[in-house]
Protein backbone atom coordinates (compact mmCIF):
# COMPACT_ATOMS: atom_id res chain seq x y z
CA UNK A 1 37.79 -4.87 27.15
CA UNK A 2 34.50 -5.56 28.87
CA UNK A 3 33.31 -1.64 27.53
CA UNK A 4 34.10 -2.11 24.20
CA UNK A 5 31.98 -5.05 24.61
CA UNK A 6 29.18 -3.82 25.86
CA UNK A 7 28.11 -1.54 23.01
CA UNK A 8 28.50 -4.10 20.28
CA UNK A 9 26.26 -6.42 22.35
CA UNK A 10 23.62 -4.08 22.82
CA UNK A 11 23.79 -2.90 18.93
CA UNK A 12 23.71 -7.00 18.03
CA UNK A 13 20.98 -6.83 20.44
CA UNK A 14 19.01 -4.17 18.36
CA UNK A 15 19.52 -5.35 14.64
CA UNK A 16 19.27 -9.11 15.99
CA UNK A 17 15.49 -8.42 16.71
CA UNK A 18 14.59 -6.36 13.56
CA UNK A 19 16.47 -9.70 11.36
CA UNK A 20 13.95 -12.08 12.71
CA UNK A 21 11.96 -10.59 10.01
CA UNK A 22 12.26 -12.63 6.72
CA UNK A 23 13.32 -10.31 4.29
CA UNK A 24 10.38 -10.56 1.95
CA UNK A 25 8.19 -10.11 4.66
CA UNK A 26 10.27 -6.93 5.62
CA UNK A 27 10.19 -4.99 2.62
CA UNK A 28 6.53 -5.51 2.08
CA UNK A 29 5.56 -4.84 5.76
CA UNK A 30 8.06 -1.78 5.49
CA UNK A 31 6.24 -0.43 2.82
CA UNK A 32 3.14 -0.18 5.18
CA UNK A 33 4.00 0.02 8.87
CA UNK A 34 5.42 2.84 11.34
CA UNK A 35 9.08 2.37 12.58
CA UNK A 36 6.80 1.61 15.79
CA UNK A 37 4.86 -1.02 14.25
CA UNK A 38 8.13 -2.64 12.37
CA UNK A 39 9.34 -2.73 15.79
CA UNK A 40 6.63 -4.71 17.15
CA UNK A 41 7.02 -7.01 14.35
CA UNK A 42 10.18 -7.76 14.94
CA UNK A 43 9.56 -9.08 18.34
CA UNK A 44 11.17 -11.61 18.83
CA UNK A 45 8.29 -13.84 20.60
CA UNK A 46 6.08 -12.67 17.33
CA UNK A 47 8.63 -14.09 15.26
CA UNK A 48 9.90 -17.29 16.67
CA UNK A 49 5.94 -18.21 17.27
CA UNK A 50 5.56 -17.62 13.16
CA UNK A 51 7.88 -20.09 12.24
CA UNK A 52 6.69 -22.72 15.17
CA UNK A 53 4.35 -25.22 14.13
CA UNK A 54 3.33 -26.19 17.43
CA UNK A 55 2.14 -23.19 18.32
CA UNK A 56 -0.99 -21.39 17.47
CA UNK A 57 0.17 -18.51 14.64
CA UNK A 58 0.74 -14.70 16.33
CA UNK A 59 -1.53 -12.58 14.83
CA UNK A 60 -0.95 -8.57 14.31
CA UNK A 61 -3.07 -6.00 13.98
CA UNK A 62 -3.06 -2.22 12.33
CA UNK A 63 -5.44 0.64 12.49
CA UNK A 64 -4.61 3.72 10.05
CA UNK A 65 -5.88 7.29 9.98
CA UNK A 66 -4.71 10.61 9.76
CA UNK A 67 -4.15 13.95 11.77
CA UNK A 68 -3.92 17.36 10.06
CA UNK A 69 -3.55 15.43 7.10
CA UNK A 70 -0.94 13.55 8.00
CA UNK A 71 -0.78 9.24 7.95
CA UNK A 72 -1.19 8.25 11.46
CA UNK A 73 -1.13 4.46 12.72
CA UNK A 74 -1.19 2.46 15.88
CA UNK A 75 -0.42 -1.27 16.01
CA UNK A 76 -1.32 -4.44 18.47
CA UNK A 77 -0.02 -8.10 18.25
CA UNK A 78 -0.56 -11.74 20.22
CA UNK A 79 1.20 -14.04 20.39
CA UNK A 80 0.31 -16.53 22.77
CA UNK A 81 1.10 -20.03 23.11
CA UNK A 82 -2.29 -20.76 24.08
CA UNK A 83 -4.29 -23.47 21.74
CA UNK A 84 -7.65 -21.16 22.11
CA UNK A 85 -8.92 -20.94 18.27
CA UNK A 86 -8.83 -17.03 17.96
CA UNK A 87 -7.63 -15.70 21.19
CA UNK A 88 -4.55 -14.46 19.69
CA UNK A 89 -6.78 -12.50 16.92
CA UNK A 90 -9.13 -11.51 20.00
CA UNK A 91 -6.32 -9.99 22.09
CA UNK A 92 -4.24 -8.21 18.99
CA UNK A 93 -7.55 -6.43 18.05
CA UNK A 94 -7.94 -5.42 21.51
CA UNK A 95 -4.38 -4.53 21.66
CA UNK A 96 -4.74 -2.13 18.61
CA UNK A 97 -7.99 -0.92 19.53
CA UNK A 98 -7.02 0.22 22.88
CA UNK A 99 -3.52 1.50 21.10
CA UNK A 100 -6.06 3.80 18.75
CA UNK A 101 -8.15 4.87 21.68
CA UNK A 102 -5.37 6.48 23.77
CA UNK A 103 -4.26 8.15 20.45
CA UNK A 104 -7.21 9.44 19.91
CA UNK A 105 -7.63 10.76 23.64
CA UNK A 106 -4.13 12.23 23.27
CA UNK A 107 -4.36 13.50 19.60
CA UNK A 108 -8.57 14.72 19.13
CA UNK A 109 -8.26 15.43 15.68
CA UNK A 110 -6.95 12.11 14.54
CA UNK A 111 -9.21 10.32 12.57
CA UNK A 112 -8.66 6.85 12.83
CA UNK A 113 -10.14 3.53 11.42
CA UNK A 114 -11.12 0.23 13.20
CA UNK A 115 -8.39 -2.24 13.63
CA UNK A 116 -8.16 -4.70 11.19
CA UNK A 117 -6.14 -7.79 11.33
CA UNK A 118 -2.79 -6.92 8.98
CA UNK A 119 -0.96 -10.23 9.50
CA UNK A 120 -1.15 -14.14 10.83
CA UNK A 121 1.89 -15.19 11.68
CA UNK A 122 4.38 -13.48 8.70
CA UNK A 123 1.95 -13.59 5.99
CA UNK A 124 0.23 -10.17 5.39
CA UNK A 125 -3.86 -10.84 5.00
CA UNK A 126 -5.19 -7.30 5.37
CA UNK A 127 -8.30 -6.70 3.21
CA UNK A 128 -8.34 -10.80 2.49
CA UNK A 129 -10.87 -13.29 3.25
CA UNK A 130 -9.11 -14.62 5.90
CA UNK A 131 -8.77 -11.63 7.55
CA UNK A 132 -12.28 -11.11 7.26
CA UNK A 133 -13.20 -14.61 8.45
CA UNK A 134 -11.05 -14.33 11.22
CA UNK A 135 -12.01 -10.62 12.48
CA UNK A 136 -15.82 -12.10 11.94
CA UNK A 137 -14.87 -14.99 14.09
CA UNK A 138 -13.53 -12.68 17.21
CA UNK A 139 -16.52 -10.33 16.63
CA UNK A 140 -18.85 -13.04 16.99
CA UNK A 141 -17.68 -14.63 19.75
CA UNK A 142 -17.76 -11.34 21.63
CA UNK A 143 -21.35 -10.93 20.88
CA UNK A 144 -22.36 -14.82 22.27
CA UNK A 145 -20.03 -13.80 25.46
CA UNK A 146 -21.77 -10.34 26.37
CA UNK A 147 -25.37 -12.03 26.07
C-alpha cells in the first residue's frame, strides 16, 4: 500500500507547485518563459508571498538572448519577507544577472541582454513603467551604496 502511495504523492507534489500559478497568469507567462523559468514561478514561496498582503510582493526577473540563433533565457526571483522597499527587486536582478553570467561563461556565444524585472508579485510589468521605476530604484541605490 505504502508504494503505491508514494508515487502519487510525489506526482501531487509536482503538479501541486506548477497550480499555484493562477491560470491567467500561466498562460501568459507560458507564452514567454523557459520550462526552467515556469518552474521558478511556480515556487511555491513566490506564490503564496503574491497573494499575501502582509508581505512585501516577490519580484521575478528575466534576461533573454540567443545562441546560434536560438532563444536563450535565464531567470532570478525574491521573495523575501523582509519590509526593505526594493530588496526583493535588488536580489532577483542579482539573481538573474549572476544566472546570465554563468551562462555566458558556460555558453561564449550566447548573446544575452540585461535582466529586466518581468513580474511583481503575479502581475507581468516587463517593458512598463513600473518596471522601469522599480529597476531605476535598485540601480540607484547601488550607485549611493558604492560611493
Amino acid at each position: 500500500m505504502l508504494k503505491k502511495l508514494i508515487p502519487v504523492a510525489v506526482i501531487t507534489a509536482l503538479f501541486g507547485c506548477s497550480s499555484t500559478i493562477p491560470p491567467e497568469v500561466r498562460s501568459e507567462a507560458s507564452k514567454v518563459l523557459t520550462p526552467g523559468c515556469m518552474d521558478l514561478l511556480g515556487n511555491v514561496a513566490y506564490q503564496k508571498r503574491s497573494r499575501d498582503i502582509l508581505t512585501m510582493n516577490p519580484v521575478f526577473a528575466i534576461t533573454r538572448g540567443t545562441e546560434n540563433g536560438k532563444p536563450v533565457m535565464t531567470c532570478g526571483a525574491s521573495f523575501s519577507t523582509a519590509a526593505i522597499s526594493g530588496l526583493n527587486a535588488s536580489h532577483a536582478l542579482s539573481t538573474c544577472e549572476q544566472g546570465r553570467e554563468n551562462f555566458m561563461v558556460d555558453h561564449p556565444k550566447a548573446v544575452m541582454q540585461p535582466c529586466e524585472i518581468y513580474m511583481i508579485g503575479n502581475d507581468i510589468v516587463l517593458g512598463t513603467d513600473r518596471a522601469n521605476t522599480v529597476r531605476d530604484e535598485v540601480t540607484s541605490k547601488g550607485q549611493k551604496n558604492q560611493q
